[in-house]
N, C-alpha and C. Protein backbone atom coordinates (compact mmCIF):
# COMPACT_ATOMS: atom_id res chain seq x y z
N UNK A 1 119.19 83.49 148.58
CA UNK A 1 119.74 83.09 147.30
C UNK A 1 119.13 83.92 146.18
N UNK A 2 120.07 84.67 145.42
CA UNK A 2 119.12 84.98 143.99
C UNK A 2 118.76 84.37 143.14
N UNK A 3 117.92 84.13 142.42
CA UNK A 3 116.92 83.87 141.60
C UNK A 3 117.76 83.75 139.72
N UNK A 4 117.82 83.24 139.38
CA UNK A 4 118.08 82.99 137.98
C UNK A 4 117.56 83.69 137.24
N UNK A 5 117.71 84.98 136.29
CA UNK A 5 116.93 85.62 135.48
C UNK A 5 117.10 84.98 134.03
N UNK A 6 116.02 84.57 133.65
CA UNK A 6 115.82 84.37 132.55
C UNK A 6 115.73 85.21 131.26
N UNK A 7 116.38 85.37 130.19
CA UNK A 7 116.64 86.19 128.88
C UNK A 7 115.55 86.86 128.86
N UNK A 8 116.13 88.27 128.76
CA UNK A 8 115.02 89.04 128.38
C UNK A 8 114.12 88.83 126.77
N UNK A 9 113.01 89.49 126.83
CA UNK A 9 113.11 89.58 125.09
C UNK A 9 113.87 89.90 124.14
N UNK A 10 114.45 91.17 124.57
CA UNK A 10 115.48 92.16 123.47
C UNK A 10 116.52 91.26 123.28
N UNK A 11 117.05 90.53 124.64
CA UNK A 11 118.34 89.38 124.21
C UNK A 11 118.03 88.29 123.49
N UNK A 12 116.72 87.65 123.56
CA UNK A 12 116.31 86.75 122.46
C UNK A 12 116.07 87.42 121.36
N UNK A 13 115.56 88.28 121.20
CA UNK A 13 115.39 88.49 119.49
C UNK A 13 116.14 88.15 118.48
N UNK A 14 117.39 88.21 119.06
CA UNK A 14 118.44 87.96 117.81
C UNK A 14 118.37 86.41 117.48
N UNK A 15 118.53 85.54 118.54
CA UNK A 15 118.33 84.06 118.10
C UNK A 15 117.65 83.88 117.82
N UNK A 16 116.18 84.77 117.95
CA UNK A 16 114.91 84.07 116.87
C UNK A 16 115.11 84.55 115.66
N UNK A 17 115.91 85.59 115.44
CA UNK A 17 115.45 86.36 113.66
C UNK A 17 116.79 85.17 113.25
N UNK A 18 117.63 85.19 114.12
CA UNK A 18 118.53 83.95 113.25
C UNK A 18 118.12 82.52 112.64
N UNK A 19 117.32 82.28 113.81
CA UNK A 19 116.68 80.68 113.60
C UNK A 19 115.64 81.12 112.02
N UNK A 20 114.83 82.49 112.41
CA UNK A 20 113.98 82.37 111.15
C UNK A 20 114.78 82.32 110.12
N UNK A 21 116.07 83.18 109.84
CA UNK A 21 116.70 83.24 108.24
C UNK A 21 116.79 81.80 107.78
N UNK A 22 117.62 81.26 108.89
CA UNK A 22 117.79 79.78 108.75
C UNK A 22 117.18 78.70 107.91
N UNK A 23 115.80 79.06 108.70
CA UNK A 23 114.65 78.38 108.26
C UNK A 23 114.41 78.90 106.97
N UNK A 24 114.23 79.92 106.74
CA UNK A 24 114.05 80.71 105.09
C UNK A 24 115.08 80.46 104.31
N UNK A 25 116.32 80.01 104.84
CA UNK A 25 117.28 79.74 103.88
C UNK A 25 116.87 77.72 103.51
N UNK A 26 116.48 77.20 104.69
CA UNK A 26 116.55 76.03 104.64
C UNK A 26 115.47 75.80 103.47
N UNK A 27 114.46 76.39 103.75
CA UNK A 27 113.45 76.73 102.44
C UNK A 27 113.57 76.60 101.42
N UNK A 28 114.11 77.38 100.80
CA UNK A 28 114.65 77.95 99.64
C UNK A 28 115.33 76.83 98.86
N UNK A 29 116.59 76.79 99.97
CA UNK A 29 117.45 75.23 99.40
C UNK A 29 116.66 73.98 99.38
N UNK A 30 115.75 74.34 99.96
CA UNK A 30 114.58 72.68 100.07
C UNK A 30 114.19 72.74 98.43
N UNK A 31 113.52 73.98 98.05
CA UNK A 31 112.58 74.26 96.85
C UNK A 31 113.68 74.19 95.17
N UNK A 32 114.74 74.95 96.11
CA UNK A 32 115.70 74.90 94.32
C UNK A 32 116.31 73.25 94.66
N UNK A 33 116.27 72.17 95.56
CA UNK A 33 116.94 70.71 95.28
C UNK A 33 115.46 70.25 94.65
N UNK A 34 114.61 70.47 94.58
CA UNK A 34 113.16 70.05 94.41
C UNK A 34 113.07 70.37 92.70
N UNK A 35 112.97 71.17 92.55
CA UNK A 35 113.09 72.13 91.00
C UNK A 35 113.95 71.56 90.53
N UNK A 36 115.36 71.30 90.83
CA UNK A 36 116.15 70.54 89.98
C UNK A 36 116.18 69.52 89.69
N UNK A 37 115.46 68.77 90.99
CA UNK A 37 115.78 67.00 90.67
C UNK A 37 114.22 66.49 90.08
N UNK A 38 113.25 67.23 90.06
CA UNK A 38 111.85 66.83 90.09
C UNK A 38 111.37 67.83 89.17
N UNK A 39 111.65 68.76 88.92
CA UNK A 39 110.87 69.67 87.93
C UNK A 39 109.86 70.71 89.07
N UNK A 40 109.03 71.56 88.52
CA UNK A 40 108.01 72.45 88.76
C UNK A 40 107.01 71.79 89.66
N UNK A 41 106.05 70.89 89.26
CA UNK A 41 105.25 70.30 90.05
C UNK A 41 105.24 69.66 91.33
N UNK A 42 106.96 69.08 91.18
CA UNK A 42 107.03 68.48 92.97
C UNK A 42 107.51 69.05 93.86
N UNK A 43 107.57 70.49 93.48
CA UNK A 43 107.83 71.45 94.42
C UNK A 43 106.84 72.31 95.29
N UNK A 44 105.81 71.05 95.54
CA UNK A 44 105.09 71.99 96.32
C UNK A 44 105.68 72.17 97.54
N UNK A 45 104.43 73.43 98.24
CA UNK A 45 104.94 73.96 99.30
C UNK A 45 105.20 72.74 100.69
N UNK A 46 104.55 71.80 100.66
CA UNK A 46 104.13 70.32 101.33
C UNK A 46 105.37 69.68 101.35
N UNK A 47 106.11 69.49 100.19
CA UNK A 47 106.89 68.67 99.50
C UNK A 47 108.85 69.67 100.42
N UNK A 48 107.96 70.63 99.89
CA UNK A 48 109.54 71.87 100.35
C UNK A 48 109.41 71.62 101.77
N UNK A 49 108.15 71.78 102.56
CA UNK A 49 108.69 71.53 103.89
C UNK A 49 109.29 70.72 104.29
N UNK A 50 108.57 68.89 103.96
CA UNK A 50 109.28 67.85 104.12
C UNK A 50 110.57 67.83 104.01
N UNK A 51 111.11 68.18 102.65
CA UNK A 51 112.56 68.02 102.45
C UNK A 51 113.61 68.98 103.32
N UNK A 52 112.77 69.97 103.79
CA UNK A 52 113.73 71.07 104.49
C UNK A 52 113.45 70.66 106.62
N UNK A 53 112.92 69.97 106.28
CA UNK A 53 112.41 69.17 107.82
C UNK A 53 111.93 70.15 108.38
N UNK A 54 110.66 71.06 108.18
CA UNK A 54 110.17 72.01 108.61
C UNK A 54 108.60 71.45 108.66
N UNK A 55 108.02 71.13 109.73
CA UNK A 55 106.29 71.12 110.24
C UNK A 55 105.79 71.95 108.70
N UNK A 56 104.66 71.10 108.32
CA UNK A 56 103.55 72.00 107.66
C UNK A 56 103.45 73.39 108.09
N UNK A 57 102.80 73.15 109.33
CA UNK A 57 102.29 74.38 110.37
C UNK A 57 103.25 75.46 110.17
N UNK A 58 104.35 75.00 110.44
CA UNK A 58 105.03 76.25 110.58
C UNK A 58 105.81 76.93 108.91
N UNK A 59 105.42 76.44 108.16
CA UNK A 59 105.87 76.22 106.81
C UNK A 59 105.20 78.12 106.71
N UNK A 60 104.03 77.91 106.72
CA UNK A 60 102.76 78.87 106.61
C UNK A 60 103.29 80.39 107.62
N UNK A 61 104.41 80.04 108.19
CA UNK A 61 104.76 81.17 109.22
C UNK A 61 106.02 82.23 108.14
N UNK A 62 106.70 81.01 107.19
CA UNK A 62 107.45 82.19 106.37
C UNK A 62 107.37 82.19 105.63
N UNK A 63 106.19 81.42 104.83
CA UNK A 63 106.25 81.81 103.30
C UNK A 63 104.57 81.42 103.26
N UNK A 64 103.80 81.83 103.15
CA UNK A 64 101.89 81.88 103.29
C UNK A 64 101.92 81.26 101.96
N UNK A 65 102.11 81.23 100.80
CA UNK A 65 102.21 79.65 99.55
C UNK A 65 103.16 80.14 98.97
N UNK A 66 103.32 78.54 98.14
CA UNK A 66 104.30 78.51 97.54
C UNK A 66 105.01 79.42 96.43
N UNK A 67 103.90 80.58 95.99
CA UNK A 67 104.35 81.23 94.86
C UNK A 67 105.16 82.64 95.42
N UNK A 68 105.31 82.88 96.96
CA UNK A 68 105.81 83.34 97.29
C UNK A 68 107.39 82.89 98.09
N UNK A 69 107.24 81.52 97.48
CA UNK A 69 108.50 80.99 97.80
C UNK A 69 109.24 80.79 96.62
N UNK A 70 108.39 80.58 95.10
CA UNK A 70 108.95 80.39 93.74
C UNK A 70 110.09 82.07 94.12
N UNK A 71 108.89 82.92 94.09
CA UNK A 71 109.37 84.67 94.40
C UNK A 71 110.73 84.84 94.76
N UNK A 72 111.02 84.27 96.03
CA UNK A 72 111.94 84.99 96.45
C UNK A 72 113.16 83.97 95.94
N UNK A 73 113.01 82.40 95.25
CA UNK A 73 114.21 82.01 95.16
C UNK A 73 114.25 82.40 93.91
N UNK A 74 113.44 82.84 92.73
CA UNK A 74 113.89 83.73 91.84
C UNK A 74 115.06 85.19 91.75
N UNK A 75 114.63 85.80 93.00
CA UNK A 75 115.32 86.74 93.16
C UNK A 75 116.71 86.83 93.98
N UNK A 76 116.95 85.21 94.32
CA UNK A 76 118.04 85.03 94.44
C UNK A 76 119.00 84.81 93.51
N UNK A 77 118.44 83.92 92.72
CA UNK A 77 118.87 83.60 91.21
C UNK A 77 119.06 84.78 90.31
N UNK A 78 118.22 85.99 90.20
CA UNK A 78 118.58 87.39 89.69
C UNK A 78 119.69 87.61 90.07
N UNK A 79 120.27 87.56 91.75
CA UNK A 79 120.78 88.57 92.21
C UNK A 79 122.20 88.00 92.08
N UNK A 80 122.25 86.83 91.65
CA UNK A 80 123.65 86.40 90.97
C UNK A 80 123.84 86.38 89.91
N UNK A 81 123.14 86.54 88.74
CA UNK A 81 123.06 86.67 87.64
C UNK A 81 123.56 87.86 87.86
N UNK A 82 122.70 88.87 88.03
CA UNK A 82 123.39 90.25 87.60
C UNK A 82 124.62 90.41 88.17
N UNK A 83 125.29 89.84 88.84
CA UNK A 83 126.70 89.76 88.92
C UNK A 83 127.77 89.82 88.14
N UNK A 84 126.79 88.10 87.75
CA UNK A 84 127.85 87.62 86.57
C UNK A 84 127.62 88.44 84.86
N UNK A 85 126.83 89.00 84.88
CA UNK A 85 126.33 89.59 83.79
C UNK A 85 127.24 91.26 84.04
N UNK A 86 127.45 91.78 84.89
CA UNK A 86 127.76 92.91 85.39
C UNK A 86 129.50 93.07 85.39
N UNK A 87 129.72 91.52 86.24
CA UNK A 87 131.17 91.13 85.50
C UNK A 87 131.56 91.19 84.29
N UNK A 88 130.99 90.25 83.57
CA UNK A 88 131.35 90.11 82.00
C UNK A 88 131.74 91.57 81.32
N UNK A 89 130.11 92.62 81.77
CA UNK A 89 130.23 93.43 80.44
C UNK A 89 131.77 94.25 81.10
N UNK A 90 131.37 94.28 82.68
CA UNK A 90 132.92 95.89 83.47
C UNK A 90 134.33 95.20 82.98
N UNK A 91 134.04 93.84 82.46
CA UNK A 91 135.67 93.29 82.81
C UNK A 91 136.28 92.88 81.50
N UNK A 92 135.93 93.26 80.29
CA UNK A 92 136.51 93.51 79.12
C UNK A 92 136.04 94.45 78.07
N UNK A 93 137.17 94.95 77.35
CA UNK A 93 136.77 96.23 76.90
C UNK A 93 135.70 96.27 75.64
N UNK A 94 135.00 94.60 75.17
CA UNK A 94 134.46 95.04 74.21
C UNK A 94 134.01 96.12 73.21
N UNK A 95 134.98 96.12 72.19
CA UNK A 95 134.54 96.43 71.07
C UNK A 95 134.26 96.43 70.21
N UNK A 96 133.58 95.09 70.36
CA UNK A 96 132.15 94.82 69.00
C UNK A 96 131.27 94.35 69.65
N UNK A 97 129.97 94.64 68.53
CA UNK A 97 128.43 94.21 69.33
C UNK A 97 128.60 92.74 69.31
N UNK A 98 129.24 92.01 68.98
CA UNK A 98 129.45 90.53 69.02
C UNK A 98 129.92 89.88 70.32
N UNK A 99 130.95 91.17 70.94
CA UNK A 99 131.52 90.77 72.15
C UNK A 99 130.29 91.28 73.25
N UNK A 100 130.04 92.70 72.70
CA UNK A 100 128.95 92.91 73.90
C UNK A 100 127.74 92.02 74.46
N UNK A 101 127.31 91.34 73.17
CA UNK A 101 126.12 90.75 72.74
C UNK A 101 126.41 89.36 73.49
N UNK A 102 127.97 88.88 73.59
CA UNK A 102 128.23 87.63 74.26
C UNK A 102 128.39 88.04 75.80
N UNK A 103 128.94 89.10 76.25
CA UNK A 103 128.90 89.45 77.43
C UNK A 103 127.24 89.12 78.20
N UNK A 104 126.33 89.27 77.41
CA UNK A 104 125.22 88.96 78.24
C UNK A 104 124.98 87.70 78.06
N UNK A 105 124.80 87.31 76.61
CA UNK A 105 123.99 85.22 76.21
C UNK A 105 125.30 84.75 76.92
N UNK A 106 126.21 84.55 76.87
CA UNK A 106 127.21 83.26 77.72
C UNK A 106 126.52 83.26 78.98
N UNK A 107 127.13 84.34 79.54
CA UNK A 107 126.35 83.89 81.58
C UNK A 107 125.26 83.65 81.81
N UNK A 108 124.12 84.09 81.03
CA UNK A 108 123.05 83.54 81.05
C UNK A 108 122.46 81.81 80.56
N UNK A 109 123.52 81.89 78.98
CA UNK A 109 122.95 80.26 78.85
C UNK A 109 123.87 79.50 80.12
N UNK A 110 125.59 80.14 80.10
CA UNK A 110 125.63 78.63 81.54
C UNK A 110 124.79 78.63 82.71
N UNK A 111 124.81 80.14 82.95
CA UNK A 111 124.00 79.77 84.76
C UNK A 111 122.35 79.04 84.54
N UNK A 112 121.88 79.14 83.24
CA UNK A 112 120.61 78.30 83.25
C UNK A 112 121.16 77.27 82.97
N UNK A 113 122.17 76.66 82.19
CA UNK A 113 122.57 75.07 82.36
C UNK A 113 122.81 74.85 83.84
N UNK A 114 123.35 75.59 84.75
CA UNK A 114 124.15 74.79 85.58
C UNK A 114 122.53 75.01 87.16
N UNK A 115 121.63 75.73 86.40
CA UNK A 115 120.71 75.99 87.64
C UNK A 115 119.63 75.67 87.05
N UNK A 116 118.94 73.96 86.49
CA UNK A 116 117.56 74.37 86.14
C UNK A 116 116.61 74.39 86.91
N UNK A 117 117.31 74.58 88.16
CA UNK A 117 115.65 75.04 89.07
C UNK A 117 115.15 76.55 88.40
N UNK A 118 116.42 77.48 88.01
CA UNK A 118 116.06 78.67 87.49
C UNK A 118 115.02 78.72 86.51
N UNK A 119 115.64 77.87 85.26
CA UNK A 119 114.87 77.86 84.24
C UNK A 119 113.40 77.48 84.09
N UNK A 120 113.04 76.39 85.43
CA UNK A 120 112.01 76.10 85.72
C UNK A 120 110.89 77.26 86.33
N UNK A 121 111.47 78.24 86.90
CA UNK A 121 111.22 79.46 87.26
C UNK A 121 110.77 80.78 86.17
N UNK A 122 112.30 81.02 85.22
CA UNK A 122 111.98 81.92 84.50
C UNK A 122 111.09 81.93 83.38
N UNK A 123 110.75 80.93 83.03
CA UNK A 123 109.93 80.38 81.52
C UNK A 123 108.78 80.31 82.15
N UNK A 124 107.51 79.65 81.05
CA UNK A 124 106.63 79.15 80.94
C UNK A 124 105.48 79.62 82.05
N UNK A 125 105.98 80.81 82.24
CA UNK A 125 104.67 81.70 82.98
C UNK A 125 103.92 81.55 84.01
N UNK A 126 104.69 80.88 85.11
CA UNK A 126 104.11 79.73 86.11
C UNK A 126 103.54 80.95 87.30
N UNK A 127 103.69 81.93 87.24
CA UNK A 127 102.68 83.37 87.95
C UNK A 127 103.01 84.52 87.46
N UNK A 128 102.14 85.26 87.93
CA UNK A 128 102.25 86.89 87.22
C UNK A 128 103.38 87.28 88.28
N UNK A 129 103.66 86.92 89.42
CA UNK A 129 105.14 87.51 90.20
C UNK A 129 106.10 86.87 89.35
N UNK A 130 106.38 85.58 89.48
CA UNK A 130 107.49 85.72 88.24
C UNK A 130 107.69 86.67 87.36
N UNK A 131 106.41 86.84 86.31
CA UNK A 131 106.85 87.39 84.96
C UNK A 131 107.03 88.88 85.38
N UNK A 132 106.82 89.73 86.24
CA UNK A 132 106.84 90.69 87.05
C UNK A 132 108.36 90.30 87.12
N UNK A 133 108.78 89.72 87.69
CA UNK A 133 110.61 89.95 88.47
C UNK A 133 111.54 89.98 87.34
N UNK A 134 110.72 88.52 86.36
CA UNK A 134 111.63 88.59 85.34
C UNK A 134 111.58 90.27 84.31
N UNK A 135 110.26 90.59 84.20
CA UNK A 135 110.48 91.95 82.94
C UNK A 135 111.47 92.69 83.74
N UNK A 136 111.07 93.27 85.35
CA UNK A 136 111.72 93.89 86.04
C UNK A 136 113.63 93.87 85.36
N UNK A 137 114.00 92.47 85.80
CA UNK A 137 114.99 92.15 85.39
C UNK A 137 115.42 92.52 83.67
N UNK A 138 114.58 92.30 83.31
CA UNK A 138 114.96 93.01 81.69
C UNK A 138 115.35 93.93 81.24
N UNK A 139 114.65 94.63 81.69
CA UNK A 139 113.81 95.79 81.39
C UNK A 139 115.38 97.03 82.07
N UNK A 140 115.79 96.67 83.22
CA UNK A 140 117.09 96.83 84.15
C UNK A 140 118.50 97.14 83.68
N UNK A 141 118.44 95.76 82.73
CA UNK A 141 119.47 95.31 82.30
C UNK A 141 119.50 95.94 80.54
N UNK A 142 118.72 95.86 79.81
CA UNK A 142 118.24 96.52 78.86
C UNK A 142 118.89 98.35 79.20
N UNK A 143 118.62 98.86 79.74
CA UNK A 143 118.75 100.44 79.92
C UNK A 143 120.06 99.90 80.23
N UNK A 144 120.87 99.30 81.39
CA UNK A 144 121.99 99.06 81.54
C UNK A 144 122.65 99.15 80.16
N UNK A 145 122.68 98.25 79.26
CA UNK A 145 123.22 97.39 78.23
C UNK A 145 123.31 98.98 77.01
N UNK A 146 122.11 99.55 77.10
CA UNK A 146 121.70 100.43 76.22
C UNK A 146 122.78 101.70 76.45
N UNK A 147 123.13 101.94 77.74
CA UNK A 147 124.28 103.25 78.35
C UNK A 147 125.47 102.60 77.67
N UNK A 148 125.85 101.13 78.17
CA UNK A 148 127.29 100.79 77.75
C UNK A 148 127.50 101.09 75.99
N UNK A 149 126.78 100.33 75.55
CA UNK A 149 126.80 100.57 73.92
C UNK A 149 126.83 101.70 73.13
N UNK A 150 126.10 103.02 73.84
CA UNK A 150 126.41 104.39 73.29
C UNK A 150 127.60 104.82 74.33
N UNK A 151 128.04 104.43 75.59
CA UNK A 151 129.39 105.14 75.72
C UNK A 151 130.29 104.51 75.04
N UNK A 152 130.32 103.13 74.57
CA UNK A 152 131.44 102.77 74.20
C UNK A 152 131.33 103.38 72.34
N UNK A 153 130.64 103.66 72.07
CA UNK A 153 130.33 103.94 70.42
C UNK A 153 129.97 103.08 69.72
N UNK A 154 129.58 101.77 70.37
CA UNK A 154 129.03 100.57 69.34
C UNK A 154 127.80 100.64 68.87
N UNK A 155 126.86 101.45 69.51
CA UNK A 155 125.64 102.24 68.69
C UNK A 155 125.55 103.71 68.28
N UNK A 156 124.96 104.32 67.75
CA UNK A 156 124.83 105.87 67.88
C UNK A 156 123.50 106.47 68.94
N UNK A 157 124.08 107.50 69.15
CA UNK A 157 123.53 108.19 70.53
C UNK A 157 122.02 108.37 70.63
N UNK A 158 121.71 108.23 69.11
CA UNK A 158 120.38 108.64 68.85
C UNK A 158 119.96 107.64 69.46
N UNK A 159 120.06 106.02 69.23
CA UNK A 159 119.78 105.07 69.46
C UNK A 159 118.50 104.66 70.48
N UNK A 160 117.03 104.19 70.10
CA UNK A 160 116.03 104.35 71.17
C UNK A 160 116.23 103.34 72.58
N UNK A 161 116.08 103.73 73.89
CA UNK A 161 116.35 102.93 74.42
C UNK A 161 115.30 101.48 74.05
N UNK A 162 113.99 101.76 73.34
CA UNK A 162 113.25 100.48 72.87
C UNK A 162 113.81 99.38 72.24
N UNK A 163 114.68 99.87 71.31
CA UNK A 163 115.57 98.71 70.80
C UNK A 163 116.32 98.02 71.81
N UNK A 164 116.79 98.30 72.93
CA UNK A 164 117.57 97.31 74.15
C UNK A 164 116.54 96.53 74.50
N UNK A 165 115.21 97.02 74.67
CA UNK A 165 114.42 96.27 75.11
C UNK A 165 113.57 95.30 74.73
N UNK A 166 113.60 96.04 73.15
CA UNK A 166 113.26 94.66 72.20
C UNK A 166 113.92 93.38 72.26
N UNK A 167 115.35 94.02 71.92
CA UNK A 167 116.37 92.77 72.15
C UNK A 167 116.24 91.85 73.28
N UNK A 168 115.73 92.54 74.09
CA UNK A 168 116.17 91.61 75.60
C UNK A 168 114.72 90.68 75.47
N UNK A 169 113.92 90.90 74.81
CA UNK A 169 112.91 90.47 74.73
C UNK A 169 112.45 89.51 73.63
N UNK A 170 113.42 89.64 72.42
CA UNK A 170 113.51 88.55 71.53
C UNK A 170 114.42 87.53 71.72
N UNK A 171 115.20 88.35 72.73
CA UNK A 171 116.36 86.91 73.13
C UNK A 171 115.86 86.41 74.77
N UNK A 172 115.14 86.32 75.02
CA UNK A 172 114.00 86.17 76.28
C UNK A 172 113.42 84.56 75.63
N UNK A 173 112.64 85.13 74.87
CA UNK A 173 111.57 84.63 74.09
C UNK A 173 112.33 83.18 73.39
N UNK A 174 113.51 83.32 73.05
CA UNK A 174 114.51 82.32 71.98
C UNK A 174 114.92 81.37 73.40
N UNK A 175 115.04 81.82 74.27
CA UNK A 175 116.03 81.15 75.17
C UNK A 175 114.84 80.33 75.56
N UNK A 176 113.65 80.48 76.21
CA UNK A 176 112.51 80.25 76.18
C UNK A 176 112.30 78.67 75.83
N UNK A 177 112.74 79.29 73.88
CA UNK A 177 112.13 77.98 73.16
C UNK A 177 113.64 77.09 73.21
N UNK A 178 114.62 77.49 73.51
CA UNK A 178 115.72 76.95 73.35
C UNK A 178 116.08 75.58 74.42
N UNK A 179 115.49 76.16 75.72
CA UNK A 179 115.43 75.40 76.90
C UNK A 179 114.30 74.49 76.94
N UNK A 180 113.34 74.98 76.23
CA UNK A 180 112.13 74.06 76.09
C UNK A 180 112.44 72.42 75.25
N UNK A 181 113.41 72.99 74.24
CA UNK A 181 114.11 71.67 73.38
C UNK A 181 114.88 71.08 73.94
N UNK A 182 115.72 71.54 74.93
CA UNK A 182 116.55 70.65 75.31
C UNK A 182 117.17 71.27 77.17
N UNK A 183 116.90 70.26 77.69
CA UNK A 183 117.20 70.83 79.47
C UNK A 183 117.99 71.65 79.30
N UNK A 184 119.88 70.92 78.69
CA UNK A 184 120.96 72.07 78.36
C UNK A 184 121.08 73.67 77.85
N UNK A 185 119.86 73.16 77.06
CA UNK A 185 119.69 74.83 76.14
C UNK A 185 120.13 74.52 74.97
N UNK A 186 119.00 74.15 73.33
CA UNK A 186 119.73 73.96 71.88
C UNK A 186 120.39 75.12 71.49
N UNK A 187 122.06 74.13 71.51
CA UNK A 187 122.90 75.45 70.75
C UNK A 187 122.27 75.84 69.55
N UNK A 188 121.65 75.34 68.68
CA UNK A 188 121.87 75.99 67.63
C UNK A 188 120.87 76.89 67.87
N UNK A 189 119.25 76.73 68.84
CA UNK A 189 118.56 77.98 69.12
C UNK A 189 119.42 79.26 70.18
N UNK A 190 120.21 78.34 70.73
CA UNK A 190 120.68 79.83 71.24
C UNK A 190 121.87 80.47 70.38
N UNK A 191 122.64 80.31 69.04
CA UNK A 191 122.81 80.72 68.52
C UNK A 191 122.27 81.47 67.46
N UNK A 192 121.03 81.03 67.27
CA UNK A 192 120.26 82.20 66.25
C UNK A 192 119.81 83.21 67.05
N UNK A 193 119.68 82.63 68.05
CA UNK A 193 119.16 84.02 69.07
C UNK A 193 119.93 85.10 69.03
N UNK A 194 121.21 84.72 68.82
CA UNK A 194 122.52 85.39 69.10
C UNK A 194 122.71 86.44 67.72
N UNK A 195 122.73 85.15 66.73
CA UNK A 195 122.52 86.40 65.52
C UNK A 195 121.71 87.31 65.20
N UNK A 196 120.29 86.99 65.28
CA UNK A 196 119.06 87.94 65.64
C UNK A 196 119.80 89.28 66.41
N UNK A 197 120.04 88.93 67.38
CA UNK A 197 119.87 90.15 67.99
C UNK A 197 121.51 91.07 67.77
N UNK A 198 122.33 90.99 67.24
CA UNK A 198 123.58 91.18 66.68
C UNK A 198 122.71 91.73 65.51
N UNK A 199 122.34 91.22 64.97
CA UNK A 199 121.84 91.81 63.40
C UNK A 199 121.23 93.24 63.91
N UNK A 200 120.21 92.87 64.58
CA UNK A 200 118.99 94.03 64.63
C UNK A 200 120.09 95.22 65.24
N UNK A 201 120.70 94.73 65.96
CA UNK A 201 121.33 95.93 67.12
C UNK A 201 122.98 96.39 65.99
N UNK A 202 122.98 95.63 64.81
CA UNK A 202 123.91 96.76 63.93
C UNK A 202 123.43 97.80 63.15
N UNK A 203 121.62 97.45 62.90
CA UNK A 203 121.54 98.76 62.21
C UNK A 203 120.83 99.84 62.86
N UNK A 204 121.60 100.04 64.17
CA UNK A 204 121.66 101.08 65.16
C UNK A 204 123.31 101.53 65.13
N UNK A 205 124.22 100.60 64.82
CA UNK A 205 125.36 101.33 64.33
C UNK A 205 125.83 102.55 64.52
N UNK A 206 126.94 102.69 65.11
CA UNK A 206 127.19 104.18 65.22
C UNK A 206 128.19 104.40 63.40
């Protein structure tokens, strides 16, 4: 009679790297239902396993602490943002800094209304990897923002790319205090934010 061969390694590998995403996804979704319904603090790494029905023990196998789990569901949250931010500006022809200027604050104030695990994330300085992903993210989008506005002629060419980055950084800073007042985000702080940076970025004017 022959003998039953049992799966090699190479044929398991794939069901284990699957089971791990799984688990890293189950993670993740454990930590952003945690962040939203509980805030910052009850998201520990303890707390994320429980809810994602994952052993302590093995908690420590894909994410070694929690600030490397804040990490990566941040950069999930980036990586739809710049979507929707990427949408906005490719998918109308704005031509005024009013429209450009809304092409970025709209998708940003809804997707932080509709995600405050995000906001719990992007603010209030909760590690130096955050504030790292977030400038990253700025800083990105800023040079982005800065090309569209001199091809379209809504600034002049001279225009420093520092000023994009100021902007992104005074309207950073507003949204900041805006979300701090109110979970939703105070319209009326995120409308001065709005004018602020409309103002500053007309007397770059082409």
């Amino acid at each position: 009679m022959f003998e039953k061969k049992s799966a090699s390694p190479a044929s398991a590998r794939p069901a284990v790297q699957r089971r791990g995403m799984e688990r890293r996804r189950a993670i993740l979704d454990a930590a952003e239902a945690l962040l939203r319904e509980q805030g910052y603090e009850a998201a520990t790494l303890k707390a994320v396993g429980e809810r994602a029905g994952i052993p302590a023990a093995s908690m420590y196998h894909y994410f070694p602490d929690r600030h490397q789990v804040d990490a990566e569901l941040l950069r999930r949250h980036l990586r739809v943002i710049e979507e929707l931010v990427t949408a906005a500006l490719e998918g109308s022809s704005l031509s005024t800094l009013r429209e450009a200027a809304d092409a970025v604050i709209d998708p940003l104030r809804d997707y932080f209304r509709e995600h405050p695990s995000c906001v719990e994330l992007w603010f209030s300085g909760r590690s130096e990897a955050l504030a790292v992903l977030v400038r990253e993210f700025d800083a990105a989008q800023a040079d982005r923002f800065w090309r569209l506005l001199v091809e379209r002629g809504l600034v002049s060419a001279d225009t420093p790319r520092l000023a994009l980055q100021l902007a992104f950084e005074v309207g950073n800073r507003l949204f900041d205090v805006a979300f701090r007042q109110s979970p939703a985000g105070d319209d009326a702080t995120i409308d001065e934010a709005r004018r602020m940076v409309i103002a500053y970025l007309k007397t770059y004017a082409a």
